[in-house]
C-alpha atoms as a PDB file:
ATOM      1  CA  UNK A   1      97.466  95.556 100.361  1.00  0.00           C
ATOM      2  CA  UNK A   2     100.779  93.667  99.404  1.00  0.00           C
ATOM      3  CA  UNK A   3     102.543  95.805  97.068  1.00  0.00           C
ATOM      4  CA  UNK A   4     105.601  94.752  94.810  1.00  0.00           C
ATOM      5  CA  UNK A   5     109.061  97.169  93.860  1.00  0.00           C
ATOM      6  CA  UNK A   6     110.465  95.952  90.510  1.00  0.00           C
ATOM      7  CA  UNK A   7     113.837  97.521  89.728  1.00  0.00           C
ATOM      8  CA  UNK A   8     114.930  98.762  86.720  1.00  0.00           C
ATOM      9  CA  UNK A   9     118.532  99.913  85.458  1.00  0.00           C
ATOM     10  CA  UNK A  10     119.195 102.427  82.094  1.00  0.00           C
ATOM     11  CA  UNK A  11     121.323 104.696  80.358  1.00  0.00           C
ATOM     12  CA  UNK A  12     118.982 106.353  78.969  1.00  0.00           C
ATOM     13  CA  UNK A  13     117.216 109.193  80.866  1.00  0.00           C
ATOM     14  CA  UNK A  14     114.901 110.256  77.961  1.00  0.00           C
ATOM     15  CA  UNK A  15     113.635 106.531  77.821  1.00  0.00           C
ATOM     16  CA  UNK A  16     113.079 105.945  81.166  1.00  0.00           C
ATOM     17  CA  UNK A  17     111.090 109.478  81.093  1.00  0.00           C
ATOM     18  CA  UNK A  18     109.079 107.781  78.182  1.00  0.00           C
ATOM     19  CA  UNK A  19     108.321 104.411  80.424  1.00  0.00           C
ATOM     20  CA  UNK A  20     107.643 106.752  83.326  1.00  0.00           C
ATOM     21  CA  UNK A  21     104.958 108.904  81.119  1.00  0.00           C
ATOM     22  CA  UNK A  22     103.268 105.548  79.452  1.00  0.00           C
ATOM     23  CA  UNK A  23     102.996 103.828  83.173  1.00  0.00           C
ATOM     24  CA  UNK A  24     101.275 107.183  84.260  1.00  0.00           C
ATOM     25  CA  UNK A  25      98.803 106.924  81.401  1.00  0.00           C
ATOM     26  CA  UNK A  26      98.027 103.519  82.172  1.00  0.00           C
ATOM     27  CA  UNK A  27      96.836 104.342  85.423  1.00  0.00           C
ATOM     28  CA  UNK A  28     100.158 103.802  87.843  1.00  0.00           C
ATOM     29  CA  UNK A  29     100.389 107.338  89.905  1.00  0.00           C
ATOM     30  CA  UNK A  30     103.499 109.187  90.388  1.00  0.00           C
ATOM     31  CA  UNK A  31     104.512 108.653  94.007  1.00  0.00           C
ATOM     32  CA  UNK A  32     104.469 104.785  93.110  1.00  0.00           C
ATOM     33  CA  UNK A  33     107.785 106.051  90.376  1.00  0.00           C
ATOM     34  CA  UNK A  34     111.297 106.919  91.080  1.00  0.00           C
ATOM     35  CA  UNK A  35     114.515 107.303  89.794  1.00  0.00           C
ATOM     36  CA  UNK A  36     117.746 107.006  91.500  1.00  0.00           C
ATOM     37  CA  UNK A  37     120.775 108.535  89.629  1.00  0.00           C
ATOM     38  CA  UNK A  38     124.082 109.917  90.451  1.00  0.00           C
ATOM     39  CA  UNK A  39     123.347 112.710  87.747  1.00  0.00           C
ATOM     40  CA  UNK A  40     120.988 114.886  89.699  1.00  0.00           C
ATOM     41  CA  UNK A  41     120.848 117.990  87.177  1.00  0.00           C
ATOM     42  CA  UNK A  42     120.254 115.929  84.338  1.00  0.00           C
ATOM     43  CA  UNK A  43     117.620 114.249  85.693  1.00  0.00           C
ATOM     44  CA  UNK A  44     116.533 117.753  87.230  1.00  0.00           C
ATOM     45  CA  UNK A  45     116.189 118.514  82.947  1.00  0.00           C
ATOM     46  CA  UNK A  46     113.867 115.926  82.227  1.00  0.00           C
ATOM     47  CA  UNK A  47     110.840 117.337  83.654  1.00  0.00           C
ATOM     48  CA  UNK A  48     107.914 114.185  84.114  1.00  0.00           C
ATOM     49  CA  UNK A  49     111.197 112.167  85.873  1.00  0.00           C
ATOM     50  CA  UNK A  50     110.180 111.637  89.846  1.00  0.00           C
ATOM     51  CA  UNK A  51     113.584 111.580  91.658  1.00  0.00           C
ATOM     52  CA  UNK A  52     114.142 110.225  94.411  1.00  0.00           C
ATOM     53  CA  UNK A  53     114.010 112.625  97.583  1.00  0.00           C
ATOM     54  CA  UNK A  54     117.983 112.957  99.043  1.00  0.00           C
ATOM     55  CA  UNK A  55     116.619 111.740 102.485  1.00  0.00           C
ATOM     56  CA  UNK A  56     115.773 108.174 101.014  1.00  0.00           C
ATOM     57  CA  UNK A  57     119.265 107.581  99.386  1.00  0.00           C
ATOM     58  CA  UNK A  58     120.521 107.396 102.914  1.00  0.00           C
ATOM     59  CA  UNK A  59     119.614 104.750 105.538  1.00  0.00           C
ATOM     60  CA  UNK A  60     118.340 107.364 107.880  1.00  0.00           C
ATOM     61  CA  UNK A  61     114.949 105.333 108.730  1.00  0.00           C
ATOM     62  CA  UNK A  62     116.377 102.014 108.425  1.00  0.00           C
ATOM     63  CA  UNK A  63     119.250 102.860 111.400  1.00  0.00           C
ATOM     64  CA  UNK A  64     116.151 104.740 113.536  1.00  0.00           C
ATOM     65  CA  UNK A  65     114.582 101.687 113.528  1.00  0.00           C
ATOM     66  CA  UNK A  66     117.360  99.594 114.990  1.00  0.00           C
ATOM     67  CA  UNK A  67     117.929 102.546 117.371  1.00  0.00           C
ATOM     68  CA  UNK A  68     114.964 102.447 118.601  1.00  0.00           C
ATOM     69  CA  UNK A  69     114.693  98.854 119.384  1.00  0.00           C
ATOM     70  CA  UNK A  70     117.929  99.141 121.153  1.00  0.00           C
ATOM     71  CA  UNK A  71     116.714 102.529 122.651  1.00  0.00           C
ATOM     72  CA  UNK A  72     113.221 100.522 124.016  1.00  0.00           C
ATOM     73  CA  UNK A  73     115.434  97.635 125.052  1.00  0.00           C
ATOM     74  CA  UNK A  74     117.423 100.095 127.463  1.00  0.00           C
ATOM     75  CA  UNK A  75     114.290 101.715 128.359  1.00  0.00           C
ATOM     76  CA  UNK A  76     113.086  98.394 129.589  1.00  0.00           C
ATOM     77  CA  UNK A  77     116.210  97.253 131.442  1.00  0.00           C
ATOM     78  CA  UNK A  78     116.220 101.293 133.386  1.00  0.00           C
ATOM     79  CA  UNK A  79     113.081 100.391 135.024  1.00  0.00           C
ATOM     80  CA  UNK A  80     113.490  96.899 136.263  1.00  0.00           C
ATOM     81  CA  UNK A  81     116.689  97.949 137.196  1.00  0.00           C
ATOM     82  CA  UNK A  82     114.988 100.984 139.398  1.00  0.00           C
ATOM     83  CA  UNK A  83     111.922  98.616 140.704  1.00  0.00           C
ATOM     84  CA  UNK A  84     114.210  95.844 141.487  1.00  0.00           C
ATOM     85  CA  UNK A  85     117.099  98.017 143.180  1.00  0.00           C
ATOM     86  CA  UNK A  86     114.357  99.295 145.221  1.00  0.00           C
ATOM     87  CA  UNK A  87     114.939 103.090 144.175  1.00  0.00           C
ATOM     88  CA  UNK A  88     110.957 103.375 143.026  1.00  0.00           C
ATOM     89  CA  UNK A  89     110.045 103.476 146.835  1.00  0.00           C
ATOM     90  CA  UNK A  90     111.944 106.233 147.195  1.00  0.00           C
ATOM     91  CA  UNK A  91     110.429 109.880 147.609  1.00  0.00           C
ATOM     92  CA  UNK A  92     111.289 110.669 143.921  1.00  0.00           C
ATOM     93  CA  UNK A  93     109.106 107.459 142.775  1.00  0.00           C
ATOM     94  CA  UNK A  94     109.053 106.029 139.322  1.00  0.00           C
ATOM     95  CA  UNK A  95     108.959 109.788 137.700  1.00  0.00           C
ATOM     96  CA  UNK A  96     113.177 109.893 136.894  1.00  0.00           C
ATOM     97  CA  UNK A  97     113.481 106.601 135.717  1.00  0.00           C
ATOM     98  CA  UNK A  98     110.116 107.215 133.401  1.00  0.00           C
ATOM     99  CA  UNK A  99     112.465 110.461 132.155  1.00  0.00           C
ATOM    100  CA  UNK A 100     115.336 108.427 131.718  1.00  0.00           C
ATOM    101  CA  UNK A 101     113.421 105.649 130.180  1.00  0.00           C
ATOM    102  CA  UNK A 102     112.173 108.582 127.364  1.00  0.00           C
ATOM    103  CA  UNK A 103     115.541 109.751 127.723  1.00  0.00           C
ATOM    104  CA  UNK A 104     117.474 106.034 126.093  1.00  0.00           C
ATOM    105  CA  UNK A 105     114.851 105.826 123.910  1.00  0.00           C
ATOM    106  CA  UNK A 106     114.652 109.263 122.234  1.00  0.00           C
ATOM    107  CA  UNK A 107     118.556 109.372 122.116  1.00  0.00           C
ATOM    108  CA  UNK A 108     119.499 105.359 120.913  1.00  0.00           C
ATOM    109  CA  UNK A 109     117.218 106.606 117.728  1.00  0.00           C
ATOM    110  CA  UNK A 110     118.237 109.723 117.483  1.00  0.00           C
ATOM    111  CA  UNK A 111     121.965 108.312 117.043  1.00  0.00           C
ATOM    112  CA  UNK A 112     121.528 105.783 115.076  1.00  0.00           C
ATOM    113  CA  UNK A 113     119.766 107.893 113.050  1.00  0.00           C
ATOM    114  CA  UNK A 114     122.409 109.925 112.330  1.00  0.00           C
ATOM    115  CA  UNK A 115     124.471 106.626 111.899  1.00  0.00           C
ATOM    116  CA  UNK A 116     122.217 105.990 108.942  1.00  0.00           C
ATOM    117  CA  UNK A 117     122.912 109.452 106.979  1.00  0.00           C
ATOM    118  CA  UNK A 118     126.375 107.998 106.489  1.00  0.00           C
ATOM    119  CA  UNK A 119     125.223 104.835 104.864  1.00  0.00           C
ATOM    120  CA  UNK A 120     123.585 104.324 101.523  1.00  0.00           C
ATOM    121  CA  UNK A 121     120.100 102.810 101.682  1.00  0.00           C
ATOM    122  CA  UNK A 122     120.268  99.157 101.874  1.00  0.00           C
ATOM    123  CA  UNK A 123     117.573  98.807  99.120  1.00  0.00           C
ATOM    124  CA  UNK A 124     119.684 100.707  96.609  1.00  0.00           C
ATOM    125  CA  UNK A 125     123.147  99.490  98.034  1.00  0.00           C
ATOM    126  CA  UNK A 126     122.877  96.595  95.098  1.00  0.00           C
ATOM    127  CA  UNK A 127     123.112  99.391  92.027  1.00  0.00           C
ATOM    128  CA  UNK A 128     126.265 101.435  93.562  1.00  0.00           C
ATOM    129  CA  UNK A 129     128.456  99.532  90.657  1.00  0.00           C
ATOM    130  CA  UNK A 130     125.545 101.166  88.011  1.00  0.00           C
ATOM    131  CA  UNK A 131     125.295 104.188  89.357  1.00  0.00           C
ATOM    132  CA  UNK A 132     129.094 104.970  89.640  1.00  0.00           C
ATOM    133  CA  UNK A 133     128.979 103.936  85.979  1.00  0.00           C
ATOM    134  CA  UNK A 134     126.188 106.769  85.014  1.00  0.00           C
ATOM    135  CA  UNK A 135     123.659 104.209  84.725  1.00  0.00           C
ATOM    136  CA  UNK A 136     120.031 105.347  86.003  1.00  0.00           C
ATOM    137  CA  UNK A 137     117.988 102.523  88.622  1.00  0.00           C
ATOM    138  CA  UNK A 138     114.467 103.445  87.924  1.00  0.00           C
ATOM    139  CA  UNK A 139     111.287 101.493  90.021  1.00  0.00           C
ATOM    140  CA  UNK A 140     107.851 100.997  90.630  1.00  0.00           C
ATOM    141  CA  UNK A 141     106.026 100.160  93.302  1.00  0.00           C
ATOM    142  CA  UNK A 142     103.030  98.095  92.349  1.00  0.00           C
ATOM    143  CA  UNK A 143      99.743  96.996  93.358  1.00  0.00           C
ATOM    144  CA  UNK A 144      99.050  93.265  92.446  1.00  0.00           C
ATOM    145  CA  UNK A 145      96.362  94.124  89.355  1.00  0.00           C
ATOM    146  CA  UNK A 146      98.997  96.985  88.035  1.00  0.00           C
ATOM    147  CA  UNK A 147     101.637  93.939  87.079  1.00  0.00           C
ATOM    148  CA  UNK A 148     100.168  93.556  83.403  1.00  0.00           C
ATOM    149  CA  UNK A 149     100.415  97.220  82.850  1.00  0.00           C
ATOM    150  CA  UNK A 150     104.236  96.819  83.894  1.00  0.00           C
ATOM    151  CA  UNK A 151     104.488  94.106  81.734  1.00  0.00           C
ATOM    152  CA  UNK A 152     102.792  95.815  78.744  1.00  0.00           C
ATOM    153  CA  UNK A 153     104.639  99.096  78.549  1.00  0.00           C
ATOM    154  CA  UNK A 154     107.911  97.288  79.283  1.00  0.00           C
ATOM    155  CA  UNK A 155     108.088  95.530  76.091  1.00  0.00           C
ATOM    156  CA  UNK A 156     108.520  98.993  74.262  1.00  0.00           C
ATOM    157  CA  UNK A 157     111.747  99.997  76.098  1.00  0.00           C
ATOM    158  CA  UNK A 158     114.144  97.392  75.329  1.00  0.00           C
ATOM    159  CA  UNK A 159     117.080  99.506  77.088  1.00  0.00           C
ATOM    160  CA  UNK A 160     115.527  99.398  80.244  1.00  0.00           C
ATOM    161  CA  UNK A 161     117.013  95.989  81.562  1.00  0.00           C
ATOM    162  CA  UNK A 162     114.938  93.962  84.988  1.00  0.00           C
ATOM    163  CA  UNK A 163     117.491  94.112  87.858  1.00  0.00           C
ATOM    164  CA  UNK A 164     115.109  92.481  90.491  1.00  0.00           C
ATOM    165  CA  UNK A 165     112.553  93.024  92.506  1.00  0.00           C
ATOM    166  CA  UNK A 166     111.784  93.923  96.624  1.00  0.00           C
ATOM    167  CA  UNK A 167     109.928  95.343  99.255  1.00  0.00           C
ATOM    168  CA  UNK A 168     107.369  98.301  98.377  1.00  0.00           C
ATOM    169  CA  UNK A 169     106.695 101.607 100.337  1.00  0.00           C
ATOM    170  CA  UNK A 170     103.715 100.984 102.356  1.00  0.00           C
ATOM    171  CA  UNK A 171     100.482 101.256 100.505  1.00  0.00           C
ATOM    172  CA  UNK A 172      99.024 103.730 102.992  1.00  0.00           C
ATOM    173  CA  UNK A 173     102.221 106.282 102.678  1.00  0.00           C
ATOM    174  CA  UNK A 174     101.777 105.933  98.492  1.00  0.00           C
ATOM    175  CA  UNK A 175      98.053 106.422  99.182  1.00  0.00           C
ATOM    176  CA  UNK A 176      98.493 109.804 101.262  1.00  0.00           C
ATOM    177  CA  UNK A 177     100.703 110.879  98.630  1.00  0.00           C
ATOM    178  CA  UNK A 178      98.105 110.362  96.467  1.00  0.00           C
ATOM    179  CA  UNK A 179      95.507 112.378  98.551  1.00  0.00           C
ATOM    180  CA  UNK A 180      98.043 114.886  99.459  1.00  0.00           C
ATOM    181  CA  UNK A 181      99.670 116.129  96.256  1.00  0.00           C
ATOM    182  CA  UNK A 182     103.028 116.274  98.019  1.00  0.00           C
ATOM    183  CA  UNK A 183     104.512 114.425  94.627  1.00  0.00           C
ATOM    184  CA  UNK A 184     106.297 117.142  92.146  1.00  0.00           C
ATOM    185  CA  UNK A 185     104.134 116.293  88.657  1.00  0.00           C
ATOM    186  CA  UNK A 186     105.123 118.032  84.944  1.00  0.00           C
END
């Protein structure tokens, strides 16, 4: 199931709290809410608020991912460069180069991994100008038939001002969330 983010930006914590607590009672659950905000203790005060986990401001996953197409990229180009230099038929056999495959792979990820923590996420890269001027980026992730209810609640919150929409968490990670209880809920 296609799922749609819509992005919000505010000033007003104890607003967006408000939206957050009206979307939940119209049937949108709380790992498909967020907010992003440079003031973490305030929003820390506003107890129904979902924050954003630390881990996700960074582009930790993102970079993995590139790694790791790099990394399986060298993996590939260590073994046909062992089968076609002839060093297979050796008494070692494919066994190092299978290690040293694992090996480019495990470490291209890990490092660009760690490449990542240094950037901000690229989906949130777009409110840094908001953010730095104590503005709060709240969003939803939403299931096609949930769009009314977005649409319905918004039009009580005239603060909160549509800056765009993108890509979604994956339906399946929002669903074990779900099923899992591993969302914080007041």
């Amino acid at each position: 199931m296609n799922m749609l983010r819509h992005y919000f930006v505010s000033d007003s914590l104890d607003d967006l709290e408000v939206f957050e607590e009206q979307l939940e009672a119209a049937g949108v659950s709380v790992p498909q809410i967020h907010v992003l905000s440079r003031k973490d203790a305030e929003v820390a005060n506003h107890q129904h608020l979902h924050e954003v986990q630390s881990f996700m401001t960074r582009d930790t996953v993102h970079s993995a991912k590139r790694g790791a197409v790099v990394g399986l990229l060298a993996c590939v180009l260590a073994l046909y460069v062992a089968y076609h230099a002839g060093w297979t038929d050796t008494a070692a056999g494919w066994m190092p180069f299978i290690f040293l495959a694992i090996v480019l792979l495990g470490f291209s990820t890990w490092a660009a991994g760690l490449l990542g923590i240094e950037k901000p996420n690229r989906n949130f890269a777009r409110f840094e100008q908001d953010l730095s001027n104590g503005k709060h980026v709240f969003f939803v992730d939403l299931e096609p038939q949930q769009e009314s209810v977005l649409k319905n609640v918004l039009q009580s919150h005239p603060q909160v001002v549509f800056a765009g929409s993108g890509s979604s968490a994956p339906h399946w990670l929002i669903a074990f969330q779900r099923k899992a209880g591993m969302v914080r809920h007041s």
